[in-house]
Protein backbone atom coordinates (compact mmCIF):
# COMPACT_ATOMS: atom_id res chain seq x y z
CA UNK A 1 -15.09 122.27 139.67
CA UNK A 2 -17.91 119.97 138.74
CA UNK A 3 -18.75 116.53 140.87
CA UNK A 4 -17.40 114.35 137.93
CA UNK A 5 -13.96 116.71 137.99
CA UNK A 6 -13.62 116.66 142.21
CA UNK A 7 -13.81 112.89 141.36
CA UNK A 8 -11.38 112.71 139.00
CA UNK A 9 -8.70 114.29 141.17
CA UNK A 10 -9.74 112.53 144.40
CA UNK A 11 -6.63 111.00 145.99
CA UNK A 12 -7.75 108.47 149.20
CA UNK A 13 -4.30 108.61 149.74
CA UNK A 14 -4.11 111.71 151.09
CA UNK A 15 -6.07 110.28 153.95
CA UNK A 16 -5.13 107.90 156.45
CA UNK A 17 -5.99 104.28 155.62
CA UNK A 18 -8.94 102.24 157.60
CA UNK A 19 -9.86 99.01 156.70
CA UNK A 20 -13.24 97.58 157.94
CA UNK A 21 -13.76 93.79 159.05
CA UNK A 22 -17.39 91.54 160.11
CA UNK A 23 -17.39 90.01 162.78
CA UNK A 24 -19.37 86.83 163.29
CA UNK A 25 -20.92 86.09 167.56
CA UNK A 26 -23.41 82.99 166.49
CA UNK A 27 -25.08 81.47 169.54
CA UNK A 28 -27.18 78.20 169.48
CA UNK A 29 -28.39 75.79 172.04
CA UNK A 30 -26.67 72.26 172.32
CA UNK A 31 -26.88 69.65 174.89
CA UNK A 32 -29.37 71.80 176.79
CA UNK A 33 -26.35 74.83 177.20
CA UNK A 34 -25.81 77.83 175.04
CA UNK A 35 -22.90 77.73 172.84
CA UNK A 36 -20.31 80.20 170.89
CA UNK A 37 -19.04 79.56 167.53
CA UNK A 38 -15.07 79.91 167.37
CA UNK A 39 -12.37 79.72 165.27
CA UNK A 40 -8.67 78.79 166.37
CA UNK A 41 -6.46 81.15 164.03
CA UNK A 42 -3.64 79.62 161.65
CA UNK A 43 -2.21 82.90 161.24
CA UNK A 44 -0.27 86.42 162.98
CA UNK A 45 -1.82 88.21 163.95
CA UNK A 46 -3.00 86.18 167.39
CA UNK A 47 -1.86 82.74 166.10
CA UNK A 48 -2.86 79.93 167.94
CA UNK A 49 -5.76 82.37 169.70
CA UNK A 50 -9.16 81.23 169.66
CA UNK A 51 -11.45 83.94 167.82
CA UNK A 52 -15.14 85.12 166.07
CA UNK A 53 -15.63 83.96 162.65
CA UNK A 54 -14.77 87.26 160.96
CA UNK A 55 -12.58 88.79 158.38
CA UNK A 56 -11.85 91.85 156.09
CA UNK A 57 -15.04 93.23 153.76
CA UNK A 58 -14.75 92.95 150.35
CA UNK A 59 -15.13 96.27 148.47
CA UNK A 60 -18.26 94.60 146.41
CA UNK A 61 -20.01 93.76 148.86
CA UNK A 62 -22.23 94.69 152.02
CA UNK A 63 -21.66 94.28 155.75
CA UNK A 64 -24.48 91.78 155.56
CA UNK A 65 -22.71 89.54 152.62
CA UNK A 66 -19.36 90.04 154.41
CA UNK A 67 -21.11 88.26 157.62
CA UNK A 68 -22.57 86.21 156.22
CA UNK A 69 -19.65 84.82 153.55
CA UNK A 70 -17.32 84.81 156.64
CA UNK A 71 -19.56 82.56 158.81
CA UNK A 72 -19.67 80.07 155.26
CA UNK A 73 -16.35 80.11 155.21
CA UNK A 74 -15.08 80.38 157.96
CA UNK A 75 -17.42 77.44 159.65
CA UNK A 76 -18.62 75.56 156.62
CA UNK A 77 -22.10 76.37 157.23
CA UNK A 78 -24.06 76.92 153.84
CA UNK A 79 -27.43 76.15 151.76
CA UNK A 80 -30.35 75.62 154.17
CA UNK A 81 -28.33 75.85 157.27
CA UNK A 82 -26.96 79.76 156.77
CA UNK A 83 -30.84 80.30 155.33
CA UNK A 84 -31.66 79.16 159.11
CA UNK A 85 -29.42 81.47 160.86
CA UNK A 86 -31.07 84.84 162.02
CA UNK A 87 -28.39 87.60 161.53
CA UNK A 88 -28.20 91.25 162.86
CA UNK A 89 -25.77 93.94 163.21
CA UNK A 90 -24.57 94.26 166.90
CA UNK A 91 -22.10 97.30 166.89
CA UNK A 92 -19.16 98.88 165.80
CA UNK A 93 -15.53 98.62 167.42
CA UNK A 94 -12.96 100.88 166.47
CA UNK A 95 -10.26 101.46 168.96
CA UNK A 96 -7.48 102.13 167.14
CA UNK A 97 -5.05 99.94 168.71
CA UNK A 98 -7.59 96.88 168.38
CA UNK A 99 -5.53 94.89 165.44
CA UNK A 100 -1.36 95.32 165.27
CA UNK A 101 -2.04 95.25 161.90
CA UNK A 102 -3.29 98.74 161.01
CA UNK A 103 -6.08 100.88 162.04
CA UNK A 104 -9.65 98.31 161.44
CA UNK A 105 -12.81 98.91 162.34
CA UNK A 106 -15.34 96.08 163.01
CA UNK A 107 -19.06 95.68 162.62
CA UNK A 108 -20.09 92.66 164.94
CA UNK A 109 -23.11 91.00 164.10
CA UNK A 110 -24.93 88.76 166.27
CA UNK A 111 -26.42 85.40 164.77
CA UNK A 112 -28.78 82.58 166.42
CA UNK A 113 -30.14 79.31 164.74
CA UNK A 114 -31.05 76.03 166.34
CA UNK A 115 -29.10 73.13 166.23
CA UNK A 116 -26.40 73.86 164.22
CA UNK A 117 -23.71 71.10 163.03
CA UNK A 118 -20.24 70.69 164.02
CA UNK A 119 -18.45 73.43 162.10
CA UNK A 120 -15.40 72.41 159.39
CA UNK A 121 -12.97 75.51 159.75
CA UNK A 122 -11.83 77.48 156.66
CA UNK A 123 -8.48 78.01 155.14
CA UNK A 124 -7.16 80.61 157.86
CA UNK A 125 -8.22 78.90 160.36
CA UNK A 126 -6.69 75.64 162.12
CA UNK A 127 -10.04 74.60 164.07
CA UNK A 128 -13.53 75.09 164.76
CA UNK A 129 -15.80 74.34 167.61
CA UNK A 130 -19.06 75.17 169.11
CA UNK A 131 -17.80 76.25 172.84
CA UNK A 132 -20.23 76.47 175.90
CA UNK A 133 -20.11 80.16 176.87
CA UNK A 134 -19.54 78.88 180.25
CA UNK A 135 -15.68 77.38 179.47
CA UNK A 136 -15.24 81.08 177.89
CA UNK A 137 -12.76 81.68 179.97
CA UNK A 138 -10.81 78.92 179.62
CA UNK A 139 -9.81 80.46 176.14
CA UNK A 140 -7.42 82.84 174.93
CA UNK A 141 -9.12 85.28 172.89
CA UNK A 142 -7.59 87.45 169.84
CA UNK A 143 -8.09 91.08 169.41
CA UNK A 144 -10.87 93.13 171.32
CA UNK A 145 -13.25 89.93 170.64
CA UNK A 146 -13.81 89.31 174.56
CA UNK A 147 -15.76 92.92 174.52
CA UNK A 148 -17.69 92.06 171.59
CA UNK A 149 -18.83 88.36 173.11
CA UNK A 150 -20.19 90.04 176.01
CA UNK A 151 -21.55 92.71 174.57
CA UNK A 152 -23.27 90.08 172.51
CA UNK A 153 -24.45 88.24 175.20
CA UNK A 154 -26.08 90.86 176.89
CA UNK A 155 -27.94 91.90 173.67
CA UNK A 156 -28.90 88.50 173.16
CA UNK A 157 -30.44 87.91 176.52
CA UNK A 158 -32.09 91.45 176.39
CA UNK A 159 -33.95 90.75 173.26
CA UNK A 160 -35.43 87.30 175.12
CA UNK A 161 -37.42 90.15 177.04
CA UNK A 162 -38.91 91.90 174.38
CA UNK A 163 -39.03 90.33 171.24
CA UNK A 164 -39.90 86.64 169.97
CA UNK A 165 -36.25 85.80 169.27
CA UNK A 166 -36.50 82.69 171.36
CA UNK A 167 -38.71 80.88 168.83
CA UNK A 168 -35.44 81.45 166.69
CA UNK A 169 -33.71 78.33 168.76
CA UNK A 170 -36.43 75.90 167.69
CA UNK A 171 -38.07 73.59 165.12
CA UNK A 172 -41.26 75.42 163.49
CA UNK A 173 -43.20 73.45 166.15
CA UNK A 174 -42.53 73.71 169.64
CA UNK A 175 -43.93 73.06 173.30
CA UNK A 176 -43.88 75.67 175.75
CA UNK A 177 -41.13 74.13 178.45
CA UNK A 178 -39.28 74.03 175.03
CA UNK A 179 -39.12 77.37 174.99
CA UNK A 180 -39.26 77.82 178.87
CA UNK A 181 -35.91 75.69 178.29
CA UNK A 182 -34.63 78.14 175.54
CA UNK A 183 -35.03 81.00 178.11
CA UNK A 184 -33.42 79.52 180.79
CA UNK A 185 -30.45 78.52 179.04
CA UNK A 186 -29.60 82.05 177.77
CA UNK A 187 -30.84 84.14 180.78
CA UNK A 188 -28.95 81.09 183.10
CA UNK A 189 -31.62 80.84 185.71
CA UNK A 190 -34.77 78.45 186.47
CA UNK A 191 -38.18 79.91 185.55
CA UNK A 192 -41.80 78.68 187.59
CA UNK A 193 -43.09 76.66 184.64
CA UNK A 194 -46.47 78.19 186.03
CA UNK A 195 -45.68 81.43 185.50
CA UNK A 196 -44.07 81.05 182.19
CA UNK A 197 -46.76 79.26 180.78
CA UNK A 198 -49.13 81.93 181.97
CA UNK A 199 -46.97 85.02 180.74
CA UNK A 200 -46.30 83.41 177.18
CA UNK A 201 -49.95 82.95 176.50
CA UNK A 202 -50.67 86.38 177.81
CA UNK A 203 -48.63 87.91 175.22
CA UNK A 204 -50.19 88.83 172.18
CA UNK A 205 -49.11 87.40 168.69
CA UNK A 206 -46.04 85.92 170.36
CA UNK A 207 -47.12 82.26 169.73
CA UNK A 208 -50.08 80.57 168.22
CA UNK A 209 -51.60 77.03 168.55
CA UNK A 210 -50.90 74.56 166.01
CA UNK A 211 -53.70 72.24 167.29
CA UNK A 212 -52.02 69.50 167.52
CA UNK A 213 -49.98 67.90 170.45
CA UNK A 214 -47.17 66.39 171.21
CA UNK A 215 -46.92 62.17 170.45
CA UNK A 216 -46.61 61.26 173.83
CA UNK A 217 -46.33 62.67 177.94
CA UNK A 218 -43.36 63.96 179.46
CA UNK A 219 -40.95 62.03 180.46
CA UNK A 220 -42.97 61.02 183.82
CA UNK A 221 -46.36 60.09 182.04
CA UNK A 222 -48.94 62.98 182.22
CA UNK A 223 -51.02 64.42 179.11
CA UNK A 224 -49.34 64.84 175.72
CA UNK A 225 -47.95 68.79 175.43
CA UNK A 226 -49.42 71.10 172.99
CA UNK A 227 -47.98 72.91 170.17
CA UNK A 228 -47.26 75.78 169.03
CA UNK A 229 -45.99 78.09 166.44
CA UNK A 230 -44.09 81.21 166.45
CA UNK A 231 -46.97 83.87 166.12
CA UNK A 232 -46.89 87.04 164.35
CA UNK A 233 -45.67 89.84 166.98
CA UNK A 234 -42.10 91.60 166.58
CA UNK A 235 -41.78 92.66 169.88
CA UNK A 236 -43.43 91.57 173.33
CA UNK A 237 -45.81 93.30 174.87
CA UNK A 238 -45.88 92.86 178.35
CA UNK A 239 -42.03 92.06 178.31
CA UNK A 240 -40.65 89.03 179.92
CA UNK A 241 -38.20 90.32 181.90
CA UNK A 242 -35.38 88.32 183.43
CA UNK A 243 -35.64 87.39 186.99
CA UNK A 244 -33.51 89.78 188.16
CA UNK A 245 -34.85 92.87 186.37
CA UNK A 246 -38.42 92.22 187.67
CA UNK A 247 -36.96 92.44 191.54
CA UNK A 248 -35.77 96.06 190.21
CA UNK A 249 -39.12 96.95 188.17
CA UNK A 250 -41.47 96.60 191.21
């Protein structure tokens, strides 16, 4: 039997049947704290529970398109402001009692952009907000989606220490206690603006000088901040760690 005759007599029925979802974790910075996207479901399963912008992949597309269509509509976002949003694949969840539904695996993808708007929730969905990870667990959460959040979080705060992904929260231009501020938001712990300053410069290709400087001086007076660009490196080398982590690396 040829390839094209094997084909031809393929049953996927014979199999068991899978179905594969995206899930959405987007992150951004608002009022100086790090938020979640979530959705409030309209429908069973877990109606009334608040979950990740997600749903079921469409058989022409990608795990990338699926993501990315769910967080348009699922949230509203779209033109310029998905183009903004930096996108990944976090990992795959398949316990097989994970949906009531049938057996579904997910691919989780984590997502970070700078101030985002209020989300408009889509047609499944009764409501949308932008929730501080802090009031997580104030929240009822459908399906295995507590695992993936902090799984999610922990990636996110990870790649702080060895890539540029920071730069990701702000405008093209940027001061360094902006991005001081970025860092302690998602790591959740004061930095030595001393220190920081120092390390960030020391790292090469993670930013560059624009030249110019900021309009005016902090808030109490002082010499106008310079600027600076995201530079050219994909991952930092020396790594900022996280507080804690140093106390364990020396």
């Amino acid at each position: 039997m040829n390839e094209q005759e094997f084909l031809a007599a393929y049953d996927p029925r014979a199999y068991p049947s899978v179905a594969v979802t995206v899930d959405v974790v987007a992150l951004t910075i608002r009022d100086d704290a790090l938020h979640l996207l979530l959705i409030r479901r309209g429908e069973a399963p877990f109606a009334g529970h608040w979950a990740l912008p997600g749903g079921f992949v469409r058989p022409d597309e990608d795990l990338t398109a699926g993501a990315r269509r769910e967080l348009a509509e699922e949230t509203g976002l779209g033109g310029e402001e998905l183009r903004r949003v930096h996108l990944e694949q976090l990992g795959s969840y398949g316990a097989p009692d994970r949906d009531p539904r049938m057996r579904v695996v997910s691919i989780a993808h984590l997502a970070f952009a700078p101030d985002l708007p209020d989300p408009a929730a889509g047609s499944d969905a009764d409501e949308a907000i932008w929730l501080p990870v802090t009031a997580l667990t104030s929240r009822q959460l459908a399906f295995d989606h507590g695992r993936i959040i902090d799984d999610a979080l922990e990636r996110a705060r990870s790649k702080l220490e060895y890539t540029p992904l920071a730069t990701r929260f702000l405008a093209a231009e940027f001061t360094i206690s902006e991005l001081r501020a970025v860092y302690e938001t998602v790591w959740g712990h004061p930095l030595h603006a001393g220190n920081f300053h120092r390390k960030v410069l020391s790292v090469p290709g993670f930013v560059e000088s624009t030249g110019a400087s900021t309009e005016r001086g902090g808030a109490r007076g002082g010499p106008r901040a310079r600027l600076y660009r995201a530079g050219d490196a994909r991952l930092l080398h020396p790594a900022l760690l996280r507080p804690a982590r140093e106390e364990t690396v020396r």
